[in-house]
PDB file of N, CA and C in Angstrom:
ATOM      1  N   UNK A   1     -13.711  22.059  -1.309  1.00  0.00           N
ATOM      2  CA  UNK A   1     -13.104  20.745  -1.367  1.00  0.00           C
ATOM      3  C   UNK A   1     -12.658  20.460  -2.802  1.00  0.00           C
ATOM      4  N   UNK A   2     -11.466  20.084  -3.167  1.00  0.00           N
ATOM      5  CA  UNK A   2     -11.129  19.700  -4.257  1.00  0.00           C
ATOM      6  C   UNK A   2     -11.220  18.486  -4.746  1.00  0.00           C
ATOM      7  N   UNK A   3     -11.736  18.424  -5.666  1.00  0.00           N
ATOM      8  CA  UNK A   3     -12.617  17.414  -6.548  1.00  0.00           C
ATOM      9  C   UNK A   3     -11.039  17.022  -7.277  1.00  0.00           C
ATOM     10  N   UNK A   4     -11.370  15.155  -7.490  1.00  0.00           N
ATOM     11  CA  UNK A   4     -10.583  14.606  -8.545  1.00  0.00           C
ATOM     12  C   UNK A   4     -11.251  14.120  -9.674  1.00  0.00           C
ATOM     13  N   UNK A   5      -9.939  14.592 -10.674  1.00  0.00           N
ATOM     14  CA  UNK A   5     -11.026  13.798 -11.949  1.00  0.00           C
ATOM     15  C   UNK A   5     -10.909  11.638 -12.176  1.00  0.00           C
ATOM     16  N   UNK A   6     -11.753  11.747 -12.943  1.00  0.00           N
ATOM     17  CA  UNK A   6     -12.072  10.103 -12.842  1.00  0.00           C
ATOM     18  C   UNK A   6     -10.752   9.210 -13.293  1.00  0.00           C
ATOM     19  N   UNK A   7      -9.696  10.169 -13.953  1.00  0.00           N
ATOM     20  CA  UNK A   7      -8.262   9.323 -14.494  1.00  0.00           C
ATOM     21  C   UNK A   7      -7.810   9.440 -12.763  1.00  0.00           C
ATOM     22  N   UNK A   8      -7.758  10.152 -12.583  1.00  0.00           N
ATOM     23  CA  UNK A   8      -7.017  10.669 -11.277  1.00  0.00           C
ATOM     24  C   UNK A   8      -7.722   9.496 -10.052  1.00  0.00           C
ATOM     25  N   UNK A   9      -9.102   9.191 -10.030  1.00  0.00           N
ATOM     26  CA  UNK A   9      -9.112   7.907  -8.923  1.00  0.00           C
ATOM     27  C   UNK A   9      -9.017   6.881  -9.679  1.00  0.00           C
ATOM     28  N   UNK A  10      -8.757   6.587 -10.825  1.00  0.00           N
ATOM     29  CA  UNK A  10      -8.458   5.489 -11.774  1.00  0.00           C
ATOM     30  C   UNK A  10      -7.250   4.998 -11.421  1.00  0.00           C
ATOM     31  N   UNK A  11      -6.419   6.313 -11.211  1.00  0.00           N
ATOM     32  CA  UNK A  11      -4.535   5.758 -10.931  1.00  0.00           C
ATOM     33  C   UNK A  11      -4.506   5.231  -9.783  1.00  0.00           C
ATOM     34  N   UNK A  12      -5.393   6.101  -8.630  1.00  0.00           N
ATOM     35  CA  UNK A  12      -5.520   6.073  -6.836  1.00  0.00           C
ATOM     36  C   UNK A  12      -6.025   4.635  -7.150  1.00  0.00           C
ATOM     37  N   UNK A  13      -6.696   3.860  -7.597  1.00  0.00           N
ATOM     38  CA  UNK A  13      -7.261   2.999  -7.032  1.00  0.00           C
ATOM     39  C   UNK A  13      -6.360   1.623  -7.623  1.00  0.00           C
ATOM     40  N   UNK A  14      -5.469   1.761  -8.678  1.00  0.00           N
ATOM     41  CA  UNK A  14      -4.352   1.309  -9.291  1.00  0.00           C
ATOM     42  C   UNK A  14      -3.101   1.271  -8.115  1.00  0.00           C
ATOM     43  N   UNK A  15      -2.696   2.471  -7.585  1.00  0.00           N
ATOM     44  CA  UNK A  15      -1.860   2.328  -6.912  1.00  0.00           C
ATOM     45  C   UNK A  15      -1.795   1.976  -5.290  1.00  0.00           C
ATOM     46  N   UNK A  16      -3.488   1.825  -5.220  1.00  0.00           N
ATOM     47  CA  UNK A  16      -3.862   1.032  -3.507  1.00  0.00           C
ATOM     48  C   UNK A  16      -3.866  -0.289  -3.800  1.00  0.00           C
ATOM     49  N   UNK A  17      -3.768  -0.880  -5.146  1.00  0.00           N
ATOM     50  CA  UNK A  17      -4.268  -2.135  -5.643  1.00  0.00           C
ATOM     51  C   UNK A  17      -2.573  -2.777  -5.490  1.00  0.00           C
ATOM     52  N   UNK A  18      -1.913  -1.969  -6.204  1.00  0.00           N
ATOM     53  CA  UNK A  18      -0.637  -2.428  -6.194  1.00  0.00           C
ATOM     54  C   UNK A  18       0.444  -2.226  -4.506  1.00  0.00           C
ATOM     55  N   UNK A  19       0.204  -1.367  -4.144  1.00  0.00           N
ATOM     56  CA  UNK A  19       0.372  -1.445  -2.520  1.00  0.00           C
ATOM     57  C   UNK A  19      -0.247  -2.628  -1.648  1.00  0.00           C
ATOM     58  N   UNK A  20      -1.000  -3.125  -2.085  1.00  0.00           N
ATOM     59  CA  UNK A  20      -1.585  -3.946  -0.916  1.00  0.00           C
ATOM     60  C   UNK A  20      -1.154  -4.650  -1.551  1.00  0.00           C
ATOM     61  N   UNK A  21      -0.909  -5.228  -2.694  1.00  0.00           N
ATOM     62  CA  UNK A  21      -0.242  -6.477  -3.327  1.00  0.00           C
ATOM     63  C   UNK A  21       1.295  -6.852  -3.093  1.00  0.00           C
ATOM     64  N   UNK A  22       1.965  -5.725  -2.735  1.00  0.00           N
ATOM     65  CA  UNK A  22       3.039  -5.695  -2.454  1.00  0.00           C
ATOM     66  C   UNK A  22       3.365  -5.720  -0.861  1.00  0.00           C
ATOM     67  N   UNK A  23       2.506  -5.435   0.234  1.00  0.00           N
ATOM     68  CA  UNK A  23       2.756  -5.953   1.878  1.00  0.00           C
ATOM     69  C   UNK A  23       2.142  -7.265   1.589  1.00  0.00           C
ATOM     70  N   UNK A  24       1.311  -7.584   0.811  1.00  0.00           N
ATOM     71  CA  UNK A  24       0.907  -9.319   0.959  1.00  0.00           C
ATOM     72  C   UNK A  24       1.941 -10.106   0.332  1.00  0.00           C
ATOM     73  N   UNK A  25       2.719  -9.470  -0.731  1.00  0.00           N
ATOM     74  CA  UNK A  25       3.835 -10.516  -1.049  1.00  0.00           C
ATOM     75  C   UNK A  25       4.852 -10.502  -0.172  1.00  0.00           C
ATOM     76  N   UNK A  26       5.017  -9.270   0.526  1.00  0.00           N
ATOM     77  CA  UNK A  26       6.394  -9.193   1.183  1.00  0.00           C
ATOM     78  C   UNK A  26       6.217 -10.355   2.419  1.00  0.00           C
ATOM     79  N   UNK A  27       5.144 -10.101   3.285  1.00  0.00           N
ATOM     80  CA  UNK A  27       4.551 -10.805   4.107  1.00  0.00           C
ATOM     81  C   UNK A  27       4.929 -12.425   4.134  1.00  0.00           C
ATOM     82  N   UNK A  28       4.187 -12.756   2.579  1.00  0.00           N
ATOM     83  CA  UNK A  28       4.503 -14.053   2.453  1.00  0.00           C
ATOM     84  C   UNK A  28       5.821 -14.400   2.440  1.00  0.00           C
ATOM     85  N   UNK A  29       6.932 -13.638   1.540  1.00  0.00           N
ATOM     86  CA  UNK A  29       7.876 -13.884   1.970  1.00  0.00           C
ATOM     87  C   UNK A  29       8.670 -14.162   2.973  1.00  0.00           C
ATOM     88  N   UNK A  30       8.240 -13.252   3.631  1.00  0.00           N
ATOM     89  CA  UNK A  30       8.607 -13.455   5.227  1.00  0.00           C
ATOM     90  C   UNK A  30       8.681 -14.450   6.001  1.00  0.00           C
ATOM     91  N   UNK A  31       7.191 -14.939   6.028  1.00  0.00           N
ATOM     92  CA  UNK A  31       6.473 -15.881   6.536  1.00  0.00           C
ATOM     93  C   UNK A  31       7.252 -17.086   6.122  1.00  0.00           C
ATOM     94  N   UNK A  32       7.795 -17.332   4.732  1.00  0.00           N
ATOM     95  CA  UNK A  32       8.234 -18.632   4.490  1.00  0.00           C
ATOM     96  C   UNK A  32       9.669 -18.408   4.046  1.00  0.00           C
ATOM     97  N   UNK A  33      10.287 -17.658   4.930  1.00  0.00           N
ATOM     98  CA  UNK A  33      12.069 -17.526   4.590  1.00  0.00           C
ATOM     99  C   UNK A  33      12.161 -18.086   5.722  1.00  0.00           C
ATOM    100  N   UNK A  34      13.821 -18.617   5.547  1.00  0.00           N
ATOM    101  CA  UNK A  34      14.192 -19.258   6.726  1.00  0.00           C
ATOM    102  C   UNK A  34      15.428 -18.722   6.888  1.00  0.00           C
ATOM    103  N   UNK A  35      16.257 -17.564   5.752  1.00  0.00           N
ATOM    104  CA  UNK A  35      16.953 -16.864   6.178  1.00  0.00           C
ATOM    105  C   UNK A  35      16.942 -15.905   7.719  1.00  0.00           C
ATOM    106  N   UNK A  36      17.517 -15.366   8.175  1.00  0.00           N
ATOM    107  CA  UNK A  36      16.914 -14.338   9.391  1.00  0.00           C
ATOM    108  C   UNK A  36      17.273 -12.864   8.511  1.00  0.00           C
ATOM    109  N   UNK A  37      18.017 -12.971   7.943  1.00  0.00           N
ATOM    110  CA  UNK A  37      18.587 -11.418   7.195  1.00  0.00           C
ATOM    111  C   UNK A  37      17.408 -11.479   6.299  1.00  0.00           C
ATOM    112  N   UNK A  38      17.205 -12.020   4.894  1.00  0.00           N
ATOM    113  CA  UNK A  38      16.532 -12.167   4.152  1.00  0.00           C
ATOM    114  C   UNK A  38      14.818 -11.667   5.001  1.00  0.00           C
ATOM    115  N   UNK A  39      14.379 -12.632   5.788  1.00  0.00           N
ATOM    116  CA  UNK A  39      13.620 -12.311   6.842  1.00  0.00           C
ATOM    117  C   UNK A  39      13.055 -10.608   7.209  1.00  0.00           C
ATOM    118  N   UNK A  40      13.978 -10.494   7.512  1.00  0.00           N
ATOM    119  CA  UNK A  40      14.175  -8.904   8.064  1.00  0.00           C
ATOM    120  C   UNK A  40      13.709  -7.802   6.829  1.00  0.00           C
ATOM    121  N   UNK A  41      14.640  -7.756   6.036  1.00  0.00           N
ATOM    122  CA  UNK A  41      14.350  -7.254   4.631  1.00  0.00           C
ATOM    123  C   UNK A  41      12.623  -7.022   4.453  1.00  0.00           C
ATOM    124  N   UNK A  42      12.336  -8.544   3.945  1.00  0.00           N
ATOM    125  CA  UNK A  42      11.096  -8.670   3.581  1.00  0.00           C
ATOM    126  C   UNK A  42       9.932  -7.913   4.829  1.00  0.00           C
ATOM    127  N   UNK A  43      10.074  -8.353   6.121  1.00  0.00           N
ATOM    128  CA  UNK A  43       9.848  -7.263   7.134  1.00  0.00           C
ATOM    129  C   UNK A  43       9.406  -6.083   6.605  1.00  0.00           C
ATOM    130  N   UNK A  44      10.630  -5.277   6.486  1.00  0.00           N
ATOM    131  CA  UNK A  44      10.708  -4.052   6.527  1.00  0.00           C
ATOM    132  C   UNK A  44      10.397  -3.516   5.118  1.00  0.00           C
ATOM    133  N   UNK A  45      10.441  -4.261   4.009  1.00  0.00           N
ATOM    134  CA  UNK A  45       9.253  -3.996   2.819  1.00  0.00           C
ATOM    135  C   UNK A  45       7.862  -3.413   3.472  1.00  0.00           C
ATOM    136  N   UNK A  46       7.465  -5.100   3.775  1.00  0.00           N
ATOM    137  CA  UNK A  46       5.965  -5.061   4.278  1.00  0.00           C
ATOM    138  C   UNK A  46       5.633  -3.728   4.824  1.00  0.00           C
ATOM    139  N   UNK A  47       6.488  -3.103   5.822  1.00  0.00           N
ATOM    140  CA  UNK A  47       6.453  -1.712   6.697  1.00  0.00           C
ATOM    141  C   UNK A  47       6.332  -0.416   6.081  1.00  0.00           C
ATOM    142  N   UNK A  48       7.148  -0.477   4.682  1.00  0.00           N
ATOM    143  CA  UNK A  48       7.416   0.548   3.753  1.00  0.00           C
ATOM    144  C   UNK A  48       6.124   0.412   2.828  1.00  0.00           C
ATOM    145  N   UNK A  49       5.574  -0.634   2.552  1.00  0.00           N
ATOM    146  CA  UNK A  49       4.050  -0.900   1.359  1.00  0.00           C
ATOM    147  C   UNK A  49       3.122  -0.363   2.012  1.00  0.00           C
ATOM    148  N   UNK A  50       2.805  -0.792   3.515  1.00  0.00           N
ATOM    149  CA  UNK A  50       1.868  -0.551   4.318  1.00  0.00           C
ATOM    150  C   UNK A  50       2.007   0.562   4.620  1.00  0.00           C
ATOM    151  N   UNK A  51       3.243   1.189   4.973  1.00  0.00           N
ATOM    152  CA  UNK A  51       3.032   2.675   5.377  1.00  0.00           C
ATOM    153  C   UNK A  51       2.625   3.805   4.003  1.00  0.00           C
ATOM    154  N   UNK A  52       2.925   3.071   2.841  1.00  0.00           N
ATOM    155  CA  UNK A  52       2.371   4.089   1.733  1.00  0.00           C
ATOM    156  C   UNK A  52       0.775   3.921   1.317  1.00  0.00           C
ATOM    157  N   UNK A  53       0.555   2.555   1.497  1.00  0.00           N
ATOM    158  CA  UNK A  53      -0.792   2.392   1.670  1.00  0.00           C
ATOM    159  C   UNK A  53      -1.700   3.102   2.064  1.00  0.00           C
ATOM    160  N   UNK A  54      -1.212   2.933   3.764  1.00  0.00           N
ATOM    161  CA  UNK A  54      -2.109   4.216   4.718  1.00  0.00           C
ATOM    162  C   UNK A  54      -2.034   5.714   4.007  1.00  0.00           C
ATOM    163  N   UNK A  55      -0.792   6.015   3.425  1.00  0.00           N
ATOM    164  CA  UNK A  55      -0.633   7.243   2.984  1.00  0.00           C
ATOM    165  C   UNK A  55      -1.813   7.895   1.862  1.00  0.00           C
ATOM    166  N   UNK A  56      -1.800   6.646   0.847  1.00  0.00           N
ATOM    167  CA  UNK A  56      -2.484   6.798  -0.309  1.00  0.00           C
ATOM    168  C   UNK A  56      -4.330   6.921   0.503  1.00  0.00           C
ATOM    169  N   UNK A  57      -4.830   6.079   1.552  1.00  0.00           N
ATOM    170  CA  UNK A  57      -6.052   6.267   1.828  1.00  0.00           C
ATOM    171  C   UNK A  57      -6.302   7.398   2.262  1.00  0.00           C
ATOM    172  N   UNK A  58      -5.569   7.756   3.144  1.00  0.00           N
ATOM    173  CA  UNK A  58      -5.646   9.013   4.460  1.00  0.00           C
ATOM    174  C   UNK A  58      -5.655  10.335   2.651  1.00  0.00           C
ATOM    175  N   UNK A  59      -4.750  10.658   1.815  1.00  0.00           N
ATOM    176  CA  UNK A  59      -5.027  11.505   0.883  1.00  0.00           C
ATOM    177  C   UNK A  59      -6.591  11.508   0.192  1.00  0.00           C
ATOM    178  N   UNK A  60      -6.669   9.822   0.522  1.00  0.00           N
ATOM    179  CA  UNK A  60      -8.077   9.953  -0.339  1.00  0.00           C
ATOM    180  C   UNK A  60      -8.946  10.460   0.361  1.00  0.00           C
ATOM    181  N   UNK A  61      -9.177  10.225   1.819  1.00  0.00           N
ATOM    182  CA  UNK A  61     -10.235  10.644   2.948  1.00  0.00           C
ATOM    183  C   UNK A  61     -10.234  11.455   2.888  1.00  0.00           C
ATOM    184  N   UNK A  62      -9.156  12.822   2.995  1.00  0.00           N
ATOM    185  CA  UNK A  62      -9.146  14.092   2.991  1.00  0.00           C
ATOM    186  C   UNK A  62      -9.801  14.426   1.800  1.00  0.00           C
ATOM    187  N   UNK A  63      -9.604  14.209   0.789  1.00  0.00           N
ATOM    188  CA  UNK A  63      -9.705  14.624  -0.578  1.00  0.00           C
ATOM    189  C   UNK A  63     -11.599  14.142  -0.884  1.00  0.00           C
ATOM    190  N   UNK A  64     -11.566  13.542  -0.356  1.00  0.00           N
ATOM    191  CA  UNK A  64     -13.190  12.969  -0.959  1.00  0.00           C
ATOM    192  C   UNK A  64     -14.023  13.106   0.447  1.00  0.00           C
ATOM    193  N   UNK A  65     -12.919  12.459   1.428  1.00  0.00           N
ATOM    194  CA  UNK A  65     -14.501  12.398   2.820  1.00  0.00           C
ATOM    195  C   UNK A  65     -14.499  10.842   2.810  1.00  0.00           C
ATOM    196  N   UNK A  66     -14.375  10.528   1.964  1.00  0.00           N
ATOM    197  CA  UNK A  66     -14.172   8.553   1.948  1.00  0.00           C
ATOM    198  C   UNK A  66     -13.935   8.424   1.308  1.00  0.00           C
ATOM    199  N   UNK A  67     -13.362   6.801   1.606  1.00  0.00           N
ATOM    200  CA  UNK A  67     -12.788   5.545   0.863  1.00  0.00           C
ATOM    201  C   UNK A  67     -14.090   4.683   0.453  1.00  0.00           C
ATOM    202  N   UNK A  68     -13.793   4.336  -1.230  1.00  0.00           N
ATOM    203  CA  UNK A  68     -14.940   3.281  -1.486  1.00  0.00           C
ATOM    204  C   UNK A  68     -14.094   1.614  -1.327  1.00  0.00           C
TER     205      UNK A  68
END
């Protein structure tokens, strides 16, 4: 099993921090547009944050066995 070093879950845990910050803003956006285009957009952010999200955990699971 390949081991990460401590910069290396320093960044991972930087860049799950900033992913989830980014489907919760998109979200909100969403939530309080009243455009329908604009709307959509922000949508399909949320879809693109969240799907890298999952990406970034699922590497970590493999890589460690768990998420802290």
């Amino acid at each position: 099993m390949e081991q990460l070093t401590q910069m290396e879950l320093l960044q991972l845990e930087e860049l799950l921090g900033t992913e989830e910050l980014a489907v919760k803003k998109s979200m909100f956006y969403a939530e309080n547009c009243r455009d329908a285009e604009l709307k959509k957009i922000f949508l399909e952010s949320a879809r693109n944050h969240k799907g890298h999200l999952d990406g970034l955990i699922e590497q970590m699971r493999s890589l460690s066995g768990k998420v802290q």
